[in-house]
PDB file of N, CA and C in Angstrom:
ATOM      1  N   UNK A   1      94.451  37.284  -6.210  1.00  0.00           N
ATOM      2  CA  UNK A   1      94.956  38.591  -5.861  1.00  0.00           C
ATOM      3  C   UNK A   1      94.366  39.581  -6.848  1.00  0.00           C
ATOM      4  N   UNK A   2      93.643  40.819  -6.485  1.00  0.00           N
ATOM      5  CA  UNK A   2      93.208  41.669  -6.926  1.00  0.00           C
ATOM      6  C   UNK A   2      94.110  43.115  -7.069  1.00  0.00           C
ATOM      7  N   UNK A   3      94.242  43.386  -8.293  1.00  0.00           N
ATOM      8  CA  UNK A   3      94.605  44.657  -8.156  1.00  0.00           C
ATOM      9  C   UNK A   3      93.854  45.933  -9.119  1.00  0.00           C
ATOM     10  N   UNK A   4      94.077  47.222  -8.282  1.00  0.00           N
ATOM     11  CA  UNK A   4      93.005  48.040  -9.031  1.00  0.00           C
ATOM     12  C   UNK A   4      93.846  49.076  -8.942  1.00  0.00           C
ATOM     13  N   UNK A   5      93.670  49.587 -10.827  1.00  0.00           N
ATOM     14  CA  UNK A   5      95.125  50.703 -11.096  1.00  0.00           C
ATOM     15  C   UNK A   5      94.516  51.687 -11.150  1.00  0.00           C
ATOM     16  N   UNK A   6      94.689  52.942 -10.747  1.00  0.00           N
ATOM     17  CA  UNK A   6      94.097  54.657 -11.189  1.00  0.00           C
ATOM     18  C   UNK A   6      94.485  54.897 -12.741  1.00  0.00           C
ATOM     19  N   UNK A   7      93.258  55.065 -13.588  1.00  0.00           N
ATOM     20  CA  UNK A   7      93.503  55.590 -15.163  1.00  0.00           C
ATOM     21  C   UNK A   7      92.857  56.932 -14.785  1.00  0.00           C
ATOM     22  N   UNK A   8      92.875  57.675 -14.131  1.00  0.00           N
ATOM     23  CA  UNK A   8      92.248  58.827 -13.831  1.00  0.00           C
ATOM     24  C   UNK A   8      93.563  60.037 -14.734  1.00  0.00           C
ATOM     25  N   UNK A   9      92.746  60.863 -15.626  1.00  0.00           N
ATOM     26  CA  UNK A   9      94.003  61.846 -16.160  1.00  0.00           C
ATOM     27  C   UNK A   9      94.213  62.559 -15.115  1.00  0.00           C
ATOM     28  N   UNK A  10      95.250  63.153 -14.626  1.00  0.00           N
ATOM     29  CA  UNK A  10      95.299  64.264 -13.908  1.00  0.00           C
ATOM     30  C   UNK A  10      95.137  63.988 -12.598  1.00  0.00           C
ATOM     31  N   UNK A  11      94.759  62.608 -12.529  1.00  0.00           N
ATOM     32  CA  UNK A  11      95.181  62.108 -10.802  1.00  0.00           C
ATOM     33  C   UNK A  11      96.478  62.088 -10.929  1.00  0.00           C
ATOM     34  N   UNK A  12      96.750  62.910  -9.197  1.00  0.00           N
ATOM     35  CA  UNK A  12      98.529  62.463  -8.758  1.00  0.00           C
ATOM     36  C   UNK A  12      99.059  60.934  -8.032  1.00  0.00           C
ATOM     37  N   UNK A  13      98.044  60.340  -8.663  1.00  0.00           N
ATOM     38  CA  UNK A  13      98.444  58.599  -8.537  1.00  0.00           C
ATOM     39  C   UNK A  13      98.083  58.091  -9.660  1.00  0.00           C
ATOM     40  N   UNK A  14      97.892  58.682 -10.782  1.00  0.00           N
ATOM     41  CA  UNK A  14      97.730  57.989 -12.071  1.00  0.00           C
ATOM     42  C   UNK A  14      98.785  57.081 -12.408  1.00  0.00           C
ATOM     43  N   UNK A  15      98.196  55.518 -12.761  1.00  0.00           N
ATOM     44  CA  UNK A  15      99.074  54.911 -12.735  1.00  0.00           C
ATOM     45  C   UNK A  15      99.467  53.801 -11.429  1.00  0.00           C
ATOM     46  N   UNK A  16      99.265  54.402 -10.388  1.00  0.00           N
ATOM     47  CA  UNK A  16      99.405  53.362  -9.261  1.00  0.00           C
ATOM     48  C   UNK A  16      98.573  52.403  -9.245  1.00  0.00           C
ATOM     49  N   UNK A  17      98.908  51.987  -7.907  1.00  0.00           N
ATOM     50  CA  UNK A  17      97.919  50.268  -7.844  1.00  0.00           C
ATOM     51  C   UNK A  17      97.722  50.152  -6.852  1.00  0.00           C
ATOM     52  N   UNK A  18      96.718  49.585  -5.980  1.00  0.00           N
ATOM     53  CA  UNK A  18      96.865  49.310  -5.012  1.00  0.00           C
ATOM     54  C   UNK A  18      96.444  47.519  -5.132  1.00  0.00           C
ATOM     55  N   UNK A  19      96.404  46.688  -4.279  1.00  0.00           N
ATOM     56  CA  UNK A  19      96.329  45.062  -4.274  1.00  0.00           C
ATOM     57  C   UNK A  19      95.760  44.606  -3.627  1.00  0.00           C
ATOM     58  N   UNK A  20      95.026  43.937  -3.333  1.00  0.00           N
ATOM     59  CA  UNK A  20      93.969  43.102  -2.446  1.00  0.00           C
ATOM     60  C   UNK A  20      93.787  41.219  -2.322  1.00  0.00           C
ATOM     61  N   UNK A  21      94.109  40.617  -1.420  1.00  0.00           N
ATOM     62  CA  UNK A  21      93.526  39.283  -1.508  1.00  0.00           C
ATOM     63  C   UNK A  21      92.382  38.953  -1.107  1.00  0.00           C
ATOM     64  N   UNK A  22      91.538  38.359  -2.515  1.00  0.00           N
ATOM     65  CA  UNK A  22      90.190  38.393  -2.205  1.00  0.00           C
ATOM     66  C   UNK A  22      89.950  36.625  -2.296  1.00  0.00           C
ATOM     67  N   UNK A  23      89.060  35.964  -1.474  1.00  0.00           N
ATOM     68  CA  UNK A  23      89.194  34.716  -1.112  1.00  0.00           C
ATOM     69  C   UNK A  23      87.917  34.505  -0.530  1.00  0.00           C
ATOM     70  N   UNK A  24      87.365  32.981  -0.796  1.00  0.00           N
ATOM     71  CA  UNK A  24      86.189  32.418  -0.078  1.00  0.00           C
ATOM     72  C   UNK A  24      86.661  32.686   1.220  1.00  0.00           C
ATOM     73  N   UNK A  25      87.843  31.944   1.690  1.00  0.00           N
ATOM     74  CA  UNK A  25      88.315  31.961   3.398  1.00  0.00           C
ATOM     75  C   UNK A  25      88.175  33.508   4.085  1.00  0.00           C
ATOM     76  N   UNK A  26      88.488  34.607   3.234  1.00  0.00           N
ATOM     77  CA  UNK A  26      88.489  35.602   4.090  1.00  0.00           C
ATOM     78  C   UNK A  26      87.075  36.230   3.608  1.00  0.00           C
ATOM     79  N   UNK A  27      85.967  35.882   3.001  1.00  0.00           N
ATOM     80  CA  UNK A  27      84.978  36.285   2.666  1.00  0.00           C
ATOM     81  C   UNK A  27      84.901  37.694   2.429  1.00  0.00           C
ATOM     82  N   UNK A  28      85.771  38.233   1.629  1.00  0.00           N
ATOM     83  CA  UNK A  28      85.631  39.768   1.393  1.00  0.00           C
ATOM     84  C   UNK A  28      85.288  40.074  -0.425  1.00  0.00           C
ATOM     85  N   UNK A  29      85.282  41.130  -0.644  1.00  0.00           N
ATOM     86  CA  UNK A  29      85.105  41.168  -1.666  1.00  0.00           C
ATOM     87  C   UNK A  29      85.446  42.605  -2.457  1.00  0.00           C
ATOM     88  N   UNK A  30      85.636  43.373  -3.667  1.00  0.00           N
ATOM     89  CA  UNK A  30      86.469  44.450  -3.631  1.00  0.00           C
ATOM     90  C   UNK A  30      85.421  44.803  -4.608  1.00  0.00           C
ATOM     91  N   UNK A  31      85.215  46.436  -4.481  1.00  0.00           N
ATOM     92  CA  UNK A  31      84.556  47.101  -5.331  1.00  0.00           C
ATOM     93  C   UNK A  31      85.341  48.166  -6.198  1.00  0.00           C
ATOM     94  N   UNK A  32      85.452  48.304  -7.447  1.00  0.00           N
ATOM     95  CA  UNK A  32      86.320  49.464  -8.292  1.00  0.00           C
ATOM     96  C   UNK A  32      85.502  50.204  -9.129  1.00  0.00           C
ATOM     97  N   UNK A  33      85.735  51.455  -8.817  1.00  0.00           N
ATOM     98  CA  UNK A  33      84.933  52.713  -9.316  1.00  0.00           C
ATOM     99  C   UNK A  33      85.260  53.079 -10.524  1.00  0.00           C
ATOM    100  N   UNK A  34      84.377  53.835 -11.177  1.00  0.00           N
ATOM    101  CA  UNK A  34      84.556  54.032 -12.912  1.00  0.00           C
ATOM    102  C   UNK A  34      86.031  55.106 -12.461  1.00  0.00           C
ATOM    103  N   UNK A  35      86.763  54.535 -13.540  1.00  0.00           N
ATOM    104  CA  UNK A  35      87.982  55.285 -13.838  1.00  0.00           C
ATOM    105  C   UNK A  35      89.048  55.067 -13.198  1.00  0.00           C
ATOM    106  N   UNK A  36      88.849  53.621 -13.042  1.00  0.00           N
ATOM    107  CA  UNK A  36      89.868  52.277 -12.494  1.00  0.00           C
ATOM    108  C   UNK A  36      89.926  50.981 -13.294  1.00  0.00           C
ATOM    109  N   UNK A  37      91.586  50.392 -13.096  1.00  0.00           N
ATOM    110  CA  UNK A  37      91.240  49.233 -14.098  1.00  0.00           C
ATOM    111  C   UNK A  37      91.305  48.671 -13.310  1.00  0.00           C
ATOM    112  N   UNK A  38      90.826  47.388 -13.353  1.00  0.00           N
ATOM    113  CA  UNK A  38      91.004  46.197 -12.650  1.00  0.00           C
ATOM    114  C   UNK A  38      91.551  44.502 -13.078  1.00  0.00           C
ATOM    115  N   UNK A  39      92.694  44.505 -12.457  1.00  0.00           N
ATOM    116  CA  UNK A  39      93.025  43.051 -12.816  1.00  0.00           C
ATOM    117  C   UNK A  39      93.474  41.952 -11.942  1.00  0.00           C
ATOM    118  N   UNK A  40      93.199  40.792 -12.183  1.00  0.00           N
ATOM    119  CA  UNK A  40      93.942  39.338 -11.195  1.00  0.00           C
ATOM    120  C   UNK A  40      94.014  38.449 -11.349  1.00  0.00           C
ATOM    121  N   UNK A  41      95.080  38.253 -10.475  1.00  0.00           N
ATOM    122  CA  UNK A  41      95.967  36.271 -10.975  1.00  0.00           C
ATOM    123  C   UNK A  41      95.014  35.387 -10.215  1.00  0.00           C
ATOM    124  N   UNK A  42      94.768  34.421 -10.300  1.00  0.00           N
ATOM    125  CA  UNK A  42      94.575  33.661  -9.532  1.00  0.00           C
ATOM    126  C   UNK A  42      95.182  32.508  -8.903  1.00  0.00           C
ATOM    127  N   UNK A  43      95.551  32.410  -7.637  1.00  0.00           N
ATOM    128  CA  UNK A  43      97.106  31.763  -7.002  1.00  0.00           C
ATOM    129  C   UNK A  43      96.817  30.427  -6.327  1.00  0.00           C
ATOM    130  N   UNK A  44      95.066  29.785  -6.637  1.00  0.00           N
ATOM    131  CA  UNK A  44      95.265  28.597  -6.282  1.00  0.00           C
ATOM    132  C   UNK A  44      94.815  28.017  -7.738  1.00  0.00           C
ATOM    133  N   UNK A  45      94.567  26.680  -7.755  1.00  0.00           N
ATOM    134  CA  UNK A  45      94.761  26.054  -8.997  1.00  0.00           C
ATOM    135  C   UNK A  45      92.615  25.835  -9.135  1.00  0.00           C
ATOM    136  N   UNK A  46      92.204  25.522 -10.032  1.00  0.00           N
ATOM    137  CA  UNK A  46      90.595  25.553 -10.194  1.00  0.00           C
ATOM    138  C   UNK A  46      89.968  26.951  -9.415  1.00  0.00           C
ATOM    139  N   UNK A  47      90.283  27.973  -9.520  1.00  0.00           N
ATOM    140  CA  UNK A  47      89.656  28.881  -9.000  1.00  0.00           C
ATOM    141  C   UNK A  47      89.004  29.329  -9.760  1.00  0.00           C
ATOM    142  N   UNK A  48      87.886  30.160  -9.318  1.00  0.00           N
ATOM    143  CA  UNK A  48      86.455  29.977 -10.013  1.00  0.00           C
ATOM    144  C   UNK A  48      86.484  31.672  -9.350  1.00  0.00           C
ATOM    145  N   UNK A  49      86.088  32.507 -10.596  1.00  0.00           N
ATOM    146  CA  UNK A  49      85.797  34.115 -10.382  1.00  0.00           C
ATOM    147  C   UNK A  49      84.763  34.155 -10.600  1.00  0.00           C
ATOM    148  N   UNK A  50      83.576  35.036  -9.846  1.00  0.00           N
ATOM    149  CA  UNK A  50      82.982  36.095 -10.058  1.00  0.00           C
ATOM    150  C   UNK A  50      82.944  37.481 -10.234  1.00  0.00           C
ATOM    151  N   UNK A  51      82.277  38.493 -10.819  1.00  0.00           N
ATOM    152  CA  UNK A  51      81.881  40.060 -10.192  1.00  0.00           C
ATOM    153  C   UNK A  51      81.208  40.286 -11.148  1.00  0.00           C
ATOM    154  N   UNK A  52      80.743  41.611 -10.959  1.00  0.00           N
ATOM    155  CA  UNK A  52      79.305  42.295 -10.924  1.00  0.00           C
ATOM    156  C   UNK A  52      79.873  43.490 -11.881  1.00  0.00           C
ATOM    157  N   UNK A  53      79.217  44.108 -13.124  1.00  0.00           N
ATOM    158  CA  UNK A  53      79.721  44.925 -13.401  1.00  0.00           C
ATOM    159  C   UNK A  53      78.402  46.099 -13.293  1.00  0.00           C
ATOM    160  N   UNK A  54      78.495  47.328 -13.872  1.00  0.00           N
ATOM    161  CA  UNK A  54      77.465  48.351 -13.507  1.00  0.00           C
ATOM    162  C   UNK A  54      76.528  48.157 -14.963  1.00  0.00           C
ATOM    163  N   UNK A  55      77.409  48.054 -16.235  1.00  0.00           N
ATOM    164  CA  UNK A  55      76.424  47.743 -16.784  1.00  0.00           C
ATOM    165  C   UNK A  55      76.709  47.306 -17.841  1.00  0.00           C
ATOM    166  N   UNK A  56      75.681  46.699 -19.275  1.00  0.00           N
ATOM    167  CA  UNK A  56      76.049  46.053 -20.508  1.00  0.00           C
ATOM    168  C   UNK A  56      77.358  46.059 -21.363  1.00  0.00           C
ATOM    169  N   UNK A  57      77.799  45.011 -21.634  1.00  0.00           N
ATOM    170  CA  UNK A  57      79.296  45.411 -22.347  1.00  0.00           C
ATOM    171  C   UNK A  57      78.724  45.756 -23.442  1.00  0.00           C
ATOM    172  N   UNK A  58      80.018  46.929 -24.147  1.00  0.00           N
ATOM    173  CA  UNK A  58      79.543  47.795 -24.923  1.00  0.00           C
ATOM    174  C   UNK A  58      80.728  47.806 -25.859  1.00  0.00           C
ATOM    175  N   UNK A  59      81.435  47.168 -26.705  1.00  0.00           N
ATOM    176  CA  UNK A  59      82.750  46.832 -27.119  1.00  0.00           C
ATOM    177  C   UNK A  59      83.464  48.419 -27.911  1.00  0.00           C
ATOM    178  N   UNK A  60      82.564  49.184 -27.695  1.00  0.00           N
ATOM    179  CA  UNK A  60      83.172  50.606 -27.827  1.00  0.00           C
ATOM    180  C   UNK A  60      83.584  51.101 -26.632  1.00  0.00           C
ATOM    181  N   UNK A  61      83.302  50.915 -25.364  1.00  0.00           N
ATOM    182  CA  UNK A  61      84.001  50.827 -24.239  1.00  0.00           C
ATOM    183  C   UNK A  61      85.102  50.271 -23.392  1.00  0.00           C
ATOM    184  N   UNK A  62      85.417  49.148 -24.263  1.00  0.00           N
ATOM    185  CA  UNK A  62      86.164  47.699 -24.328  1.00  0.00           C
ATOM    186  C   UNK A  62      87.622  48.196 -24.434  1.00  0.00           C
ATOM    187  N   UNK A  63      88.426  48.656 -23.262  1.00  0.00           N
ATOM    188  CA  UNK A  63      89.618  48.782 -23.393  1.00  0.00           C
ATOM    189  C   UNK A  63      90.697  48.036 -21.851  1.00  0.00           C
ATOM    190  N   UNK A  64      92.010  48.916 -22.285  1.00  0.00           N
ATOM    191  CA  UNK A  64      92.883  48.752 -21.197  1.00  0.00           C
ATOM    192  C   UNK A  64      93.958  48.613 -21.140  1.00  0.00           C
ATOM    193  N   UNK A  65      94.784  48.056 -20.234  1.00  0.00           N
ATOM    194  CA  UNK A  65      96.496  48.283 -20.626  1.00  0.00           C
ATOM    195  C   UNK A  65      97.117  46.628 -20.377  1.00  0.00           C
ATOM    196  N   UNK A  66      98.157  46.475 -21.110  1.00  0.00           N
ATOM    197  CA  UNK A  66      98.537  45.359 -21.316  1.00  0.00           C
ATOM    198  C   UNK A  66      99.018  44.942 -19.370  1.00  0.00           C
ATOM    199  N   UNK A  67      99.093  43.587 -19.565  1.00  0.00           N
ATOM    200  CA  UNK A  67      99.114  42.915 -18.267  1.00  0.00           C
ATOM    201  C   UNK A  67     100.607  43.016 -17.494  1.00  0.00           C
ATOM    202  N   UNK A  68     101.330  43.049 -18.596  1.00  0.00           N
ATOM    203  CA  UNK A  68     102.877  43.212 -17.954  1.00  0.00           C
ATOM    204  C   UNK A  68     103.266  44.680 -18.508  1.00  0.00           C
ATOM    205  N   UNK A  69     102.526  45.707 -18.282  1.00  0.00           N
ATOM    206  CA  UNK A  69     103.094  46.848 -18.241  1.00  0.00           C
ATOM    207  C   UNK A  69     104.157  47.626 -17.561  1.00  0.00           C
ATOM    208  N   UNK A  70     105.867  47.812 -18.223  1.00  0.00           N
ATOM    209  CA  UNK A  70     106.398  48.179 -17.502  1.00  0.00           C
ATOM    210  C   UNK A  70     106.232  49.674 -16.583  1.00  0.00           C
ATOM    211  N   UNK A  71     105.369  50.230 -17.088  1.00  0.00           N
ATOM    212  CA  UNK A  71     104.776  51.564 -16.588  1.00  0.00           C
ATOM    213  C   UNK A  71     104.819  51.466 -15.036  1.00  0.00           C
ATOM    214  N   UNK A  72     103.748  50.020 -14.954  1.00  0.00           N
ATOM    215  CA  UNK A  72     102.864  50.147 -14.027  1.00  0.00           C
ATOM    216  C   UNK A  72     103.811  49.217 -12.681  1.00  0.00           C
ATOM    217  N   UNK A  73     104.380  48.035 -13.593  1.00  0.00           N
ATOM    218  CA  UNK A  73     105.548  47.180 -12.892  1.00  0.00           C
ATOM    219  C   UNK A  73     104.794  46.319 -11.871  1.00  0.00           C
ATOM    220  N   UNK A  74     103.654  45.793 -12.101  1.00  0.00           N
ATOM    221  CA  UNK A  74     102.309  44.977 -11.334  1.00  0.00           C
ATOM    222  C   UNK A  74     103.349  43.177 -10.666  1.00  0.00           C
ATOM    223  N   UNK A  75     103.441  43.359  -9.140  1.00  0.00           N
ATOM    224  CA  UNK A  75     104.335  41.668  -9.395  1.00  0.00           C
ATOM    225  C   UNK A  75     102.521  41.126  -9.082  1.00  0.00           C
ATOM    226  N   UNK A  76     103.211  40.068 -10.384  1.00  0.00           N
ATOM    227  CA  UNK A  76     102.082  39.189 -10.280  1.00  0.00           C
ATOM    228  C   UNK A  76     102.015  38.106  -9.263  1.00  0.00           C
ATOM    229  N   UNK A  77     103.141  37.526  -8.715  1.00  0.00           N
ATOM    230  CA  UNK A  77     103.501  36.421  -8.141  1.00  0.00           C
ATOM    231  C   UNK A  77     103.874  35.603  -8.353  1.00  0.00           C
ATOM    232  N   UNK A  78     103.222  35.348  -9.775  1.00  0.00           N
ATOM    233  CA  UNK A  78     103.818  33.686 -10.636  1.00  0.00           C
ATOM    234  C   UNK A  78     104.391  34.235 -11.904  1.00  0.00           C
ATOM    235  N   UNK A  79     105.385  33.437 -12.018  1.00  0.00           N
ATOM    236  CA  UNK A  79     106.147  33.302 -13.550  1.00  0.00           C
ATOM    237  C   UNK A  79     105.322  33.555 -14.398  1.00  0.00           C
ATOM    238  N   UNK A  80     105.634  34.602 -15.678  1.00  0.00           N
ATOM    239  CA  UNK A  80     105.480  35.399 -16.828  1.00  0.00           C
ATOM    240  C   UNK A  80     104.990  33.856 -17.685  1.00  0.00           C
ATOM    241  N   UNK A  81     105.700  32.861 -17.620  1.00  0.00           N
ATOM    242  CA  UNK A  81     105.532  31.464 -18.595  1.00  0.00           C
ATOM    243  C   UNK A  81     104.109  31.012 -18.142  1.00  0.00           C
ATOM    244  N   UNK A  82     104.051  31.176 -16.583  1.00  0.00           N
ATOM    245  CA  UNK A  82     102.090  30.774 -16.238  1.00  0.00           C
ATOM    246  C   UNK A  82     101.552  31.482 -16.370  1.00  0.00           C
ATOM    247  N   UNK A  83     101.194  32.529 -16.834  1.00  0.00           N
ATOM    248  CA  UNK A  83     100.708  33.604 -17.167  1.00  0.00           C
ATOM    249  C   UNK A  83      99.315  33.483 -18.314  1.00  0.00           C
ATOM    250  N   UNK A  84      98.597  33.296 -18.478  1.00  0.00           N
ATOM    251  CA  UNK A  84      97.167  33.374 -19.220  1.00  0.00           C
ATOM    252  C   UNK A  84      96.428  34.162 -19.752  1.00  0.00           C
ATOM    253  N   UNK A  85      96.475  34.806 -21.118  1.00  0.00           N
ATOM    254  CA  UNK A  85      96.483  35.819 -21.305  1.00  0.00           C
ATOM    255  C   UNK A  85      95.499  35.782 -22.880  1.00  0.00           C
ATOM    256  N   UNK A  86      94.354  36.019 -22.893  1.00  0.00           N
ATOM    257  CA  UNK A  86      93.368  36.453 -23.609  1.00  0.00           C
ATOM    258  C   UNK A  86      94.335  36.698 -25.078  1.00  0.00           C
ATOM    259  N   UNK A  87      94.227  36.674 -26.603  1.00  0.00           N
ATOM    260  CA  UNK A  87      94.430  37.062 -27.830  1.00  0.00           C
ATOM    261  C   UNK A  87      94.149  38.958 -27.520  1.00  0.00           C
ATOM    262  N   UNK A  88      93.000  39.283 -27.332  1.00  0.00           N
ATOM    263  CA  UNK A  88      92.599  40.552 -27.355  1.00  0.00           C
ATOM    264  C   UNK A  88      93.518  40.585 -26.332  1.00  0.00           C
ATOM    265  N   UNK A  89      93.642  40.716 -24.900  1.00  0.00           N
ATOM    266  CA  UNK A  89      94.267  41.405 -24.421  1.00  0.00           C
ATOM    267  C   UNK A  89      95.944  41.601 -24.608  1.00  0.00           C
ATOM    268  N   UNK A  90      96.210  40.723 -25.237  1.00  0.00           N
ATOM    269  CA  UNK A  90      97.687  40.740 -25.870  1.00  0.00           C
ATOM    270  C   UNK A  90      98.045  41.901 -26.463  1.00  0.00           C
ATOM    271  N   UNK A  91      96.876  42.422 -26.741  1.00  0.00           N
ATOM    272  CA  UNK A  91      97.225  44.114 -27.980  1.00  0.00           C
ATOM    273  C   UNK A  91      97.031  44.546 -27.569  1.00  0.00           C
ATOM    274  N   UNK A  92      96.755  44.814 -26.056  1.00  0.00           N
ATOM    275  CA  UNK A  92      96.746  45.863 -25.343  1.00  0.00           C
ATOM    276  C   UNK A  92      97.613  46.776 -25.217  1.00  0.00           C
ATOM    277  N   UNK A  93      97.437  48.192 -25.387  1.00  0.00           N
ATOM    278  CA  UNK A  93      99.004  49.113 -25.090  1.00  0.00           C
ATOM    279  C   UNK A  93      99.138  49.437 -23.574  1.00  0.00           C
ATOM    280  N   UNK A  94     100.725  50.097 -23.647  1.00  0.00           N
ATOM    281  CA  UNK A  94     101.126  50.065 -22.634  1.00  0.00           C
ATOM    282  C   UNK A  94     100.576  51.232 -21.498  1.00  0.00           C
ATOM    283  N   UNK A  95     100.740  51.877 -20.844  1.00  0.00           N
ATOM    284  CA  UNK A  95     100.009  53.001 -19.918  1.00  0.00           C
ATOM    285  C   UNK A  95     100.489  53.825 -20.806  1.00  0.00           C
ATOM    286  N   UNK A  96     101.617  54.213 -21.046  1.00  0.00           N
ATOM    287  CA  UNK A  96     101.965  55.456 -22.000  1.00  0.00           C
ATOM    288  C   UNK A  96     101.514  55.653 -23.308  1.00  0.00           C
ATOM    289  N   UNK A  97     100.892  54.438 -23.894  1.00  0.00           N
ATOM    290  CA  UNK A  97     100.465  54.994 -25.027  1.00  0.00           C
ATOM    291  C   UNK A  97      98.441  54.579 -24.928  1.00  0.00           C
ATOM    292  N   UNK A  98      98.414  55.053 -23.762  1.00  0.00           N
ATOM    293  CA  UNK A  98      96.367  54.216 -23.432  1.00  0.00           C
ATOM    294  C   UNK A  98      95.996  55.665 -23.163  1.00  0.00           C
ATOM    295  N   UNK A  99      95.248  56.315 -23.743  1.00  0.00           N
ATOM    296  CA  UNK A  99      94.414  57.454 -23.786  1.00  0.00           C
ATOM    297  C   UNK A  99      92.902  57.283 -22.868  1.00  0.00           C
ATOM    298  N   UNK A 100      93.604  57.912 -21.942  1.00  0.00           N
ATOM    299  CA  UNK A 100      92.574  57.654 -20.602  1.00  0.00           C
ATOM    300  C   UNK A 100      91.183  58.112 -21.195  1.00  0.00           C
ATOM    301  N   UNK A 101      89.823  57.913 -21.019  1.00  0.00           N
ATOM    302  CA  UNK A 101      88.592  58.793 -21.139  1.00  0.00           C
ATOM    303  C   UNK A 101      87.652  59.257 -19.888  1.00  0.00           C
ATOM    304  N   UNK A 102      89.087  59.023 -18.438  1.00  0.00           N
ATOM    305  CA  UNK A 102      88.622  59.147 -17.078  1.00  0.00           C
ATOM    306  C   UNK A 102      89.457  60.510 -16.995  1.00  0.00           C
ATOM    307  N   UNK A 103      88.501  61.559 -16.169  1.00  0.00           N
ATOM    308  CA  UNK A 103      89.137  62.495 -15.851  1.00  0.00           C
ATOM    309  C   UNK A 103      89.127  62.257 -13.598  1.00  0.00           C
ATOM    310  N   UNK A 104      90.215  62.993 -13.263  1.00  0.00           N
ATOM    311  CA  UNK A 104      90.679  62.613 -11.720  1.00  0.00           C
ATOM    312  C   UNK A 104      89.569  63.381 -11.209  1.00  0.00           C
ATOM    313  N   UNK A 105      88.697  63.207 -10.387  1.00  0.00           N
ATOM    314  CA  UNK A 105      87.667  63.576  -9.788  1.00  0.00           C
ATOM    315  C   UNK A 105      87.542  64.240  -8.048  1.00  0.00           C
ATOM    316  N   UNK A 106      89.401  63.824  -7.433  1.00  0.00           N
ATOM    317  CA  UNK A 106      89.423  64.574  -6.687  1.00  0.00           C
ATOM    318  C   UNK A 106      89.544  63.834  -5.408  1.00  0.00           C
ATOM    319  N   UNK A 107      88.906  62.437  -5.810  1.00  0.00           N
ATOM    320  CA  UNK A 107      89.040  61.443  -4.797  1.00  0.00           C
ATOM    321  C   UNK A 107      90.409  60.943  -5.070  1.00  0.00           C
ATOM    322  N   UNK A 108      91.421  60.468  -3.524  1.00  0.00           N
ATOM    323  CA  UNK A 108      92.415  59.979  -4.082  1.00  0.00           C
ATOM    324  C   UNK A 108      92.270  58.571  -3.878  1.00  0.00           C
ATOM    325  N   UNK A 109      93.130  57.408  -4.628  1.00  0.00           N
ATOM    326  CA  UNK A 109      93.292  56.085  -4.788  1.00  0.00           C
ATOM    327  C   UNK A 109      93.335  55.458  -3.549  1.00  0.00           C
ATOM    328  N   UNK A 110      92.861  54.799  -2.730  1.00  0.00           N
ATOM    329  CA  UNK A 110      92.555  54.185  -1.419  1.00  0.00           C
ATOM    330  C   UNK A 110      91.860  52.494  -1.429  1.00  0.00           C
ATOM    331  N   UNK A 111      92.142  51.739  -0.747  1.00  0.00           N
ATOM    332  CA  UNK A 111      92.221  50.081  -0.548  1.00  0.00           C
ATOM    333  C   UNK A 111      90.717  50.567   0.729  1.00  0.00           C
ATOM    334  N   UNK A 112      89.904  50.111   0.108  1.00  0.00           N
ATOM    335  CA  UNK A 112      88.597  49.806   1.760  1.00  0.00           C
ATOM    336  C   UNK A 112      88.534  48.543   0.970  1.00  0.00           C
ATOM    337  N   UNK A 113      88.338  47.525   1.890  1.00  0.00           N
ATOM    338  CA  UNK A 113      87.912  45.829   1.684  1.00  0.00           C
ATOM    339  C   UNK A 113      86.427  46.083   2.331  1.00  0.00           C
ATOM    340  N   UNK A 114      85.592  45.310   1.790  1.00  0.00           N
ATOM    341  CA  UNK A 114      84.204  45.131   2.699  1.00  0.00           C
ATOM    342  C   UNK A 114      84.185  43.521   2.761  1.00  0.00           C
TER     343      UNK A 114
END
């Protein structure tokens, strides 16, 4: 399950989410535009991720908001105890204290699957 949150300042969905199931069986796949976060569980057991990013990681770019943000209130599906969760991303802050460097561009937050 895919989900992709608006960090856009000054968007009037800053903060939302929208969700996607992305799967070999349904052969789709989800694209997220700069000044979106993106995160997901994975709900069968050996699942194997890919994606594509635009370009070199740059660890001065290297941010985001913690995974159980009550801000954002994301259901994951599975218990908080199965939950898998990176050292770095553990220090992640919450939406209220993450200093966006996306400004809202005018487009609003919308789900297209290809």
């Amino acid at each position: 399950m895919d989900y992709v949150i608006d960090l856009r300042r000054n968007s009037p969905t800053y903060g939302e989410y929208v969700r996607a199931e992305i799967s070999e069986r349904l052969g789709n796949q989800i694209y997220v535009p700069v000044g979106f976060g993106h995160a997901f569980v994975t709900l069968e057991p050996n699942t194997e991720i890919s994606y594509k990013v635009s370009d070199f990681y740059s660890p001065d770019c290297d941010g985001g908001i913690r995974w159980d943000c009550p801000d954002i209130g994301i259901d994951w599906q599975i218990p908080a105890s199965e939950v898998t969760v990176s050292e770095k991303d553990k220090l992640l802050p919450n939406l209220r204290q993450f200093e966006s460097p996306f400004e809202y561009d005018g487009e609003p937050l919308e789900l297209v699957l290809r």
